[in-house]
Protein backbone atom coordinates (compact mmCIF):
# COMPACT_ATOMS: atom_id res chain seq x y z
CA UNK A 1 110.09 -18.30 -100.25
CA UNK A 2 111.55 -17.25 -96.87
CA UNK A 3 109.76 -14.94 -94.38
CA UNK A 4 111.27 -11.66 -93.52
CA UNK A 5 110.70 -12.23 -89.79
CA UNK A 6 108.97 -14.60 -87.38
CA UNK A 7 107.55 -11.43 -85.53
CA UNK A 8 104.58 -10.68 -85.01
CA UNK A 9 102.51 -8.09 -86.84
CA UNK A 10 98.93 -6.59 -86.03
CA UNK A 11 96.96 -4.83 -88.42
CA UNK A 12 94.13 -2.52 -87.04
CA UNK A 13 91.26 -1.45 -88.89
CA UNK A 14 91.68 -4.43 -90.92
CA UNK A 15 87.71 -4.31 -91.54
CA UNK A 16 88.03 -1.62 -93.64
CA UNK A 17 89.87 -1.20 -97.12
CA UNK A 18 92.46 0.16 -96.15
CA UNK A 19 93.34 -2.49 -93.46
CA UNK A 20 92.11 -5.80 -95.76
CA UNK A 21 94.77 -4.35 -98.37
CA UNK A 22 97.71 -4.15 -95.93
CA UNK A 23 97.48 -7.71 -94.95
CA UNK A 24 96.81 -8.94 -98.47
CA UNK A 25 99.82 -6.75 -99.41
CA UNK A 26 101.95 -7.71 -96.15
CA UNK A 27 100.89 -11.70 -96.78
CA UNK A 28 101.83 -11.06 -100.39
CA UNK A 29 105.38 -9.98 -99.82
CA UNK A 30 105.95 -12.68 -96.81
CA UNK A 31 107.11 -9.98 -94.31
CA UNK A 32 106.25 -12.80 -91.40
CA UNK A 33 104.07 -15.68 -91.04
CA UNK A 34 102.64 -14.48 -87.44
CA UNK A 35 99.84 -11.88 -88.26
CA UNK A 36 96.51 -10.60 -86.20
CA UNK A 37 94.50 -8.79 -87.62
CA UNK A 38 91.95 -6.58 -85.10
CA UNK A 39 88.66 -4.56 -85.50
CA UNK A 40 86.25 -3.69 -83.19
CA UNK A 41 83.44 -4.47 -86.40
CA UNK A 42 83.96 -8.14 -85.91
CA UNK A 43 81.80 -9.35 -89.20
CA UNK A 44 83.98 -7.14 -91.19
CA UNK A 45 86.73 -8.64 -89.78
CA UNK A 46 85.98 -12.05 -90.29
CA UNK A 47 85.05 -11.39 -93.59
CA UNK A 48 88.58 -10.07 -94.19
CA UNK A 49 89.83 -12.97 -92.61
CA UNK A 50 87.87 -15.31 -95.05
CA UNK A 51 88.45 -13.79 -98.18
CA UNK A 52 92.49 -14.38 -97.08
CA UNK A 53 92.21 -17.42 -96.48
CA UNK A 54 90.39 -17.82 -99.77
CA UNK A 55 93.74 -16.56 -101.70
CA UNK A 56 95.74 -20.05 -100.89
CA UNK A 57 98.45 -18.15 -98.91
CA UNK A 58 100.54 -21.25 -97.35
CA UNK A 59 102.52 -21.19 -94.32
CA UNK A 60 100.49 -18.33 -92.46
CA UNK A 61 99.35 -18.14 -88.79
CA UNK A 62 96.67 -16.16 -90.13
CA UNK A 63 94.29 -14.61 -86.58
CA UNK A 64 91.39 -12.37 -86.05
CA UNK A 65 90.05 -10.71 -83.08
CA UNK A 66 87.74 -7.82 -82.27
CA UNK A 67 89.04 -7.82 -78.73
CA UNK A 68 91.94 -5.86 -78.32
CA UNK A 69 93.38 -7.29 -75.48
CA UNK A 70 94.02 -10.48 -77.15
CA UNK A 71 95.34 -9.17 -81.00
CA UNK A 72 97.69 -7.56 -79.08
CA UNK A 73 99.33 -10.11 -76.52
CA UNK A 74 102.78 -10.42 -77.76
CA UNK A 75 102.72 -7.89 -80.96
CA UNK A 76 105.78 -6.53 -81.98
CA UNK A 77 104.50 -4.59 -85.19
CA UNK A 78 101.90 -2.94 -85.75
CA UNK A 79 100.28 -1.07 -88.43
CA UNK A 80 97.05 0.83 -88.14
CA UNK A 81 94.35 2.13 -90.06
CA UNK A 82 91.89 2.13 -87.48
CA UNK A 83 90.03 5.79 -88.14
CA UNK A 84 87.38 7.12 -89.79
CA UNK A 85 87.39 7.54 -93.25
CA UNK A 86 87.54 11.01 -95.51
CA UNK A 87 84.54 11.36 -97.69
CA UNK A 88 83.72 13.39 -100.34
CA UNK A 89 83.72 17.37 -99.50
CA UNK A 90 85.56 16.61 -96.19
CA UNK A 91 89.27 17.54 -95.17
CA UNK A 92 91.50 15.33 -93.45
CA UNK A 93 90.83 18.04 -90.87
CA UNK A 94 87.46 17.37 -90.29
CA UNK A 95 88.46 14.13 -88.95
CA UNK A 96 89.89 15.83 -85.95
CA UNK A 97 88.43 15.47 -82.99
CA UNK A 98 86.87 11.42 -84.01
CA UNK A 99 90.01 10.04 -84.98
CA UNK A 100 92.24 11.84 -82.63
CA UNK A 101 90.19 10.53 -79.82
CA UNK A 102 90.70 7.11 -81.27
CA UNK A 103 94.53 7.07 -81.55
CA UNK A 104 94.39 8.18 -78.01
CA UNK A 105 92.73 4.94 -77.41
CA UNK A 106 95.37 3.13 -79.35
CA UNK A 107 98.36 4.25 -77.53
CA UNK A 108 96.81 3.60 -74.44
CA UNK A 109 96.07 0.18 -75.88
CA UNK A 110 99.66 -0.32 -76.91
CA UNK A 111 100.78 0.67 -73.52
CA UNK A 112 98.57 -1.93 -71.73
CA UNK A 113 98.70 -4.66 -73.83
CA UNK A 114 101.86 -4.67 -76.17
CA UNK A 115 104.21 -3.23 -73.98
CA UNK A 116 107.04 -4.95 -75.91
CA UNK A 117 106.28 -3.48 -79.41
CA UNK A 118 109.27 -2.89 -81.64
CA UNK A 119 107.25 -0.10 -83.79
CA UNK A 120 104.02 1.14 -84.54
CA UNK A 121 102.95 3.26 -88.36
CA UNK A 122 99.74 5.48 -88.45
CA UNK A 123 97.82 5.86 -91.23
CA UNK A 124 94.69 6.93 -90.25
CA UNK A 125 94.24 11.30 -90.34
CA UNK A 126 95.26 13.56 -89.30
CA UNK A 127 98.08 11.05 -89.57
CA UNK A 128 100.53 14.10 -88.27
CA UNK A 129 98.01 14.67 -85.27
CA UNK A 130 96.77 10.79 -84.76
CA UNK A 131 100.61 9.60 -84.55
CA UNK A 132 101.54 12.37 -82.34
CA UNK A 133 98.68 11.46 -79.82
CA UNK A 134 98.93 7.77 -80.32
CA UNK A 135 102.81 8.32 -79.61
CA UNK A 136 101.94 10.31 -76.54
CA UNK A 137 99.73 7.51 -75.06
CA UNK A 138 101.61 5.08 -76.05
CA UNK A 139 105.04 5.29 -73.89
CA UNK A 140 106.98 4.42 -76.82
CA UNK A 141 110.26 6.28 -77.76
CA UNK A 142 109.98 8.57 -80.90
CA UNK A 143 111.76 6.53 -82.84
CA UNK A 144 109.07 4.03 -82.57
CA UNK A 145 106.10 5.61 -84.25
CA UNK A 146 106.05 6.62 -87.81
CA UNK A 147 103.33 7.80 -89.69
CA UNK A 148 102.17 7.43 -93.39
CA UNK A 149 103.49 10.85 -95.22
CA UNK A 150 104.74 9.36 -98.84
CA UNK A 151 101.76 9.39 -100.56
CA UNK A 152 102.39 13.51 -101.56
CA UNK A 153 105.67 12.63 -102.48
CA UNK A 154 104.84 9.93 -105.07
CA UNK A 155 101.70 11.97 -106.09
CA UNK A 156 104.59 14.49 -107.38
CA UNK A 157 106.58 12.07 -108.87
CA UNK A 158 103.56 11.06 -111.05
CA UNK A 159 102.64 14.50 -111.57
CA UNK A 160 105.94 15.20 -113.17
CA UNK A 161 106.57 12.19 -115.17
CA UNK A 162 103.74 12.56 -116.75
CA UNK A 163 104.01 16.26 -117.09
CA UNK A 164 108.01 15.47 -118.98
CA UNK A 165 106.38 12.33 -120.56
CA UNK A 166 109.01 10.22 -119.20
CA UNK A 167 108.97 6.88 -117.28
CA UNK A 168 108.98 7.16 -113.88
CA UNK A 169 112.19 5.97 -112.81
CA UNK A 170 113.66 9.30 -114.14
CA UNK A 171 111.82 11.17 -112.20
CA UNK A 172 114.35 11.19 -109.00
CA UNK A 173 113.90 12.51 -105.29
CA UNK A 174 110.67 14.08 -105.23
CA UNK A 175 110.16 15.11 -101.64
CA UNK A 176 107.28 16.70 -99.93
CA UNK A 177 107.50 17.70 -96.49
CA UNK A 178 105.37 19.48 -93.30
CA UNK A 179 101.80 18.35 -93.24
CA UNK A 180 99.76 15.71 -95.07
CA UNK A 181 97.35 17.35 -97.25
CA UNK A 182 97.01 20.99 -98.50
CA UNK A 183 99.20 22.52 -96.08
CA UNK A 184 102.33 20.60 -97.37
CA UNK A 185 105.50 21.91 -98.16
CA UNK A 186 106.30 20.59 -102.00
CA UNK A 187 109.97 21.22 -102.77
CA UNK A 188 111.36 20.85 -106.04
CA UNK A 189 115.30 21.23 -105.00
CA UNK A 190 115.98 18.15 -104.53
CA UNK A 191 114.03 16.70 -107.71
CA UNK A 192 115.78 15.42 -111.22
CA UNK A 193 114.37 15.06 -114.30
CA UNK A 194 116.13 12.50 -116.21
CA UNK A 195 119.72 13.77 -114.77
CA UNK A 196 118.54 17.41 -115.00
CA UNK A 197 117.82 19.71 -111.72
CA UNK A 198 113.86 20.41 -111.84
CA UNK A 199 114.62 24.17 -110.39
CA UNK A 200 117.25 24.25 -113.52
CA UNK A 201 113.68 23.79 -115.13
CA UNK A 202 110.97 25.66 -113.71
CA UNK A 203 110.38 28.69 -115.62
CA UNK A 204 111.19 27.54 -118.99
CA UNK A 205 109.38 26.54 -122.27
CA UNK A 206 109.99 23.01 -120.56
CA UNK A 207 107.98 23.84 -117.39
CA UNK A 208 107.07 27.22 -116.72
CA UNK A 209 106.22 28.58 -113.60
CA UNK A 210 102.34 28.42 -114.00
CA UNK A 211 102.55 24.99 -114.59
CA UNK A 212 104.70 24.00 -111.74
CA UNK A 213 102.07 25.50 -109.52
CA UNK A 214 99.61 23.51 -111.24
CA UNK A 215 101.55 20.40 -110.86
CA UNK A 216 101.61 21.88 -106.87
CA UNK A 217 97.96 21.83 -106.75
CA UNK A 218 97.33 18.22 -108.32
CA UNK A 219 99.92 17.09 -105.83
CA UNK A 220 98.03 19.10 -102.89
CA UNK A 221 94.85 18.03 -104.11
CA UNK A 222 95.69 14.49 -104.54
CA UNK A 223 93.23 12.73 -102.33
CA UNK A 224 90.18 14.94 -103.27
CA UNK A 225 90.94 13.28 -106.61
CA UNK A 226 90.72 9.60 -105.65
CA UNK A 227 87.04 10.68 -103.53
CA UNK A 228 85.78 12.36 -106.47
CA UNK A 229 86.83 9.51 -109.20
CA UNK A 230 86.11 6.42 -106.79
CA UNK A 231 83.54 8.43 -104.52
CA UNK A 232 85.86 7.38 -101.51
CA UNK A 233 89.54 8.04 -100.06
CA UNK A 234 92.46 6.64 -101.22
CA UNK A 235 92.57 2.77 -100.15
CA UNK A 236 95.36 0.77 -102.25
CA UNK A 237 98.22 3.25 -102.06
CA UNK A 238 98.20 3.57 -98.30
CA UNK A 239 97.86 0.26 -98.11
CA UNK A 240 100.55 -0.49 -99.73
CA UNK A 241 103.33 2.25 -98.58
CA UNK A 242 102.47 1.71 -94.98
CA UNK A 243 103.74 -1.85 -95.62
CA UNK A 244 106.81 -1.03 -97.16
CA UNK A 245 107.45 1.04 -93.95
CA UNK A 246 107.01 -1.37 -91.42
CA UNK A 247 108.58 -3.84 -94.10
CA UNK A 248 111.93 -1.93 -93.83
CA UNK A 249 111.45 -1.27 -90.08
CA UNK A 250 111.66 -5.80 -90.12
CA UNK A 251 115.03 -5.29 -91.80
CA UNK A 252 113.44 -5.80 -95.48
CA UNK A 253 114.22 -3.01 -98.63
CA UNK A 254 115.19 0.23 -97.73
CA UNK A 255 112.17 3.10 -97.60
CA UNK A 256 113.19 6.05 -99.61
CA UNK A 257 109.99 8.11 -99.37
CA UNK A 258 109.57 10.99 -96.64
CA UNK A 259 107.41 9.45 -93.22
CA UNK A 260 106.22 11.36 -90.50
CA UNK A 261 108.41 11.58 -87.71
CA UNK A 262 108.55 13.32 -84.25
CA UNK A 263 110.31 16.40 -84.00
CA UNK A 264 112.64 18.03 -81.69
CA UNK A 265 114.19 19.93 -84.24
CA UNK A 266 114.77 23.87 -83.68
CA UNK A 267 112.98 25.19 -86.26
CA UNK A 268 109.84 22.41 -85.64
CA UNK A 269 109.44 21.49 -81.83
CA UNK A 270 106.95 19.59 -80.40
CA UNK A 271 104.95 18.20 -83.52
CA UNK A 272 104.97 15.33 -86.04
CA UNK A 273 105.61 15.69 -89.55
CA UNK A 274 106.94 14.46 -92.71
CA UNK A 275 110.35 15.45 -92.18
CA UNK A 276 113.91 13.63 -94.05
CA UNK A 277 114.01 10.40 -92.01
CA UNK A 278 116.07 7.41 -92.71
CA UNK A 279 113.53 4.41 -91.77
CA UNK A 280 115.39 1.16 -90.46
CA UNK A 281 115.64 -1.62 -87.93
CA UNK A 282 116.56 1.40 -85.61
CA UNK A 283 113.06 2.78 -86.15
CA UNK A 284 112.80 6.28 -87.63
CA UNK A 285 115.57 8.61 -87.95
CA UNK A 286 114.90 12.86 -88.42
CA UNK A 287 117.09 14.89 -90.30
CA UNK A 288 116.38 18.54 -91.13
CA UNK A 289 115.11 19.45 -94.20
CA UNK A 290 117.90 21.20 -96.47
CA UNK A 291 116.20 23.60 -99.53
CA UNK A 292 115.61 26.45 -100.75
CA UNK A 293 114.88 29.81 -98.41
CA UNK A 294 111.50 30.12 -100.19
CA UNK A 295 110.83 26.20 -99.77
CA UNK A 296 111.35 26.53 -95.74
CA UNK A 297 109.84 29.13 -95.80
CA UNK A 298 106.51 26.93 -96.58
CA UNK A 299 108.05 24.33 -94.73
CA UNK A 300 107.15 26.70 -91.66
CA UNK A 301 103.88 27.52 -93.01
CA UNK A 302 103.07 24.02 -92.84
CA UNK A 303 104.74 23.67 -89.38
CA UNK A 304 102.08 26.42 -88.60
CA UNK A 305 99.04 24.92 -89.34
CA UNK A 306 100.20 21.55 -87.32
CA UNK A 307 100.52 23.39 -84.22
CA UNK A 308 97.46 24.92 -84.93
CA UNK A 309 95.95 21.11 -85.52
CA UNK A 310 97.88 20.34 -82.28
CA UNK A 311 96.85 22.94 -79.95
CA UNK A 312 93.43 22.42 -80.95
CA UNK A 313 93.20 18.41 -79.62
CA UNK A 314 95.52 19.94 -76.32
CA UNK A 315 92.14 22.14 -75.84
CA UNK A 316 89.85 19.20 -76.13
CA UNK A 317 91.82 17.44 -73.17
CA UNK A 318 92.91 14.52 -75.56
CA UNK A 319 96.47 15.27 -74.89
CA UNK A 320 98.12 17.47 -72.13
CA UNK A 321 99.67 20.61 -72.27
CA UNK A 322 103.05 20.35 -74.10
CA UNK A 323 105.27 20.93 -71.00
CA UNK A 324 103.18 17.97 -69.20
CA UNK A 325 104.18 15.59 -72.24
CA UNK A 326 106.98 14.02 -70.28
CA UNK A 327 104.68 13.44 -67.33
CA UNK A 328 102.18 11.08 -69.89
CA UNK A 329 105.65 9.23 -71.77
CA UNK A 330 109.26 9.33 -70.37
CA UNK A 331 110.76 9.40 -73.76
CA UNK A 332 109.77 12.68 -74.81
């Protein structure tokens, strides 16, 4: 079997769970044969290596290094997962200050040493905060840096086919937008169930309205889930949709889900959010969201709390004041 592309693609973080399961899962669907993996916990990192190597994989030029300087010479992808992790009884939001202080490192790092980088996805949270700073840093254009915002929108797709007892595949265009985490925006306008409008649903003996919210909350509370059945985060499914996105940004199968994107749209300035994006070989694409008044209406609540997130990590001196952005990167 064929690689996707030659080009090639660092993983960061790849110490950790999250990071060992994106290169197993990038290796497994041959996106390119050129991957580096980087953490700064080097045994971890070998050990990832190893255990890779261990799977027979042919035709890889399989690296490590814990320097970043060097896992970054010549990158043109990269993917990381390089934060701290959520554990039980915290919010993504407790991560703040840590992990926004370490995608501030990472743009910078991109901006030294992989100057010629085609795109970059963020996974590690805040993911709406850490790829806003690490874009900042970074010097890249906005269409460069995406960050990982599906996993609410496939959390409602399973919600509801299990809800309508029906396979997945009828469950169409489930779409969450705004922040990642309890502050989302879930809409249901632009949902079908098995051909039939979800809102033509909602509020019937087939779904009524107490159990949509219900089916809200489960989607909201998602990730607490995971921590309190595995007793940490979520691991394989970031893994494996943060691939997908930098698989499509390589020119590979289309991704349908919702990312987080940089806005300059009217109604959401200056912040970075799951959004309607197209996600291509021309990087990431915003549209605006189109719904219902009462489903902007939490779209703006959600807006809300990022610039709240936002303002707080312009206070700490991570990032500059907004109207200073275009002093720290040219493209915004």
């Amino acid at each position: 079997m064929e690689f996707l592309t030659s080009d090639k693609l660092v993983i960061c973080g790849a110490a950790g769970m999250i990071g060992s399961n994106m290169l197993q899962t990038a290796m497994m669907l041959r996106l390119t044969p050129n991957i580096t993996i980087y953490d700064p916990y080097e045994k971890g990192l070998e050990g990832t290596y190893e255990e890779m190597l261990h799977c027979g994989f042919d035709a890889f030029n399989l690296q490590f290094s814990s320097k970043v300087e060097d896992a970054f010479q010549g990158a043109q992808y990269i993917v990381s997962s390089g934060g701290a992790a959520r554990k039980a009884g915290m919010t993504r939001e407790d991560l703040l200050k840590g992990n926004a202080e370490i995608a501030a490192k990472l743009g910078k790092d991109i901006k030294a040493y992989a100057p010629d980088v085609k795109h970059v996805v963020v996974v590690f949270n805040p993911a709406d905060i850490t790829g806003l700073v690490t874009l900042l840093h970074s010097g890249l254009k906005p269409s460069q840096v995406s960050t990982l915002a599906a996993l609410d929108s496939t959390r409602l797709k399973v919600e509801l086919s299990r809800h309508f007892n029906l396979p997945l595949n009828q469950i169409q265009n489930t779409k969450t937008y705004g922040g990642h985490g309890e502050q989302m925006a879930v809409f249901s306008s632009s949902t079908t169930i098995n051909g039939t409008p979800l809102d033509e649903l909602i509020g019937t003996d087939q779904l009524s309205s107490i159990q949509w919210e219900d089916i809200q909350k489960k989607v909201t509370q998602g990730g607490k889930k995971i921590i309190d059945l595995r007793g940490r985060s979520s691991f394989q499914s970031p893994a494996y949709l943060s691939i997908k996105m930098i698989e499509a940004v390589m020119g590979g199968d289309s991704f349908d889900w919702p990312v987080g994107a940089y806005s300059t749209l009217e109604n959401y300035p200056n912040i970075m959010m799951a959004l309607d994006t197209n996600l291509s070989t021309d990087g990431v694409i915003v549209n605006s969201p189109k719904g219902t008044a009462a489903e902007l209406k939490s779209l703006t609540k959600s807006f809300a709390h990022l610039t709240e997130l936002r303002d707080e990590v312009i206070k700490m001196g991570i990032i500059p004041n907004i109207e200073d952005w275009s002093m720290l990167n040219s493209n915004i």
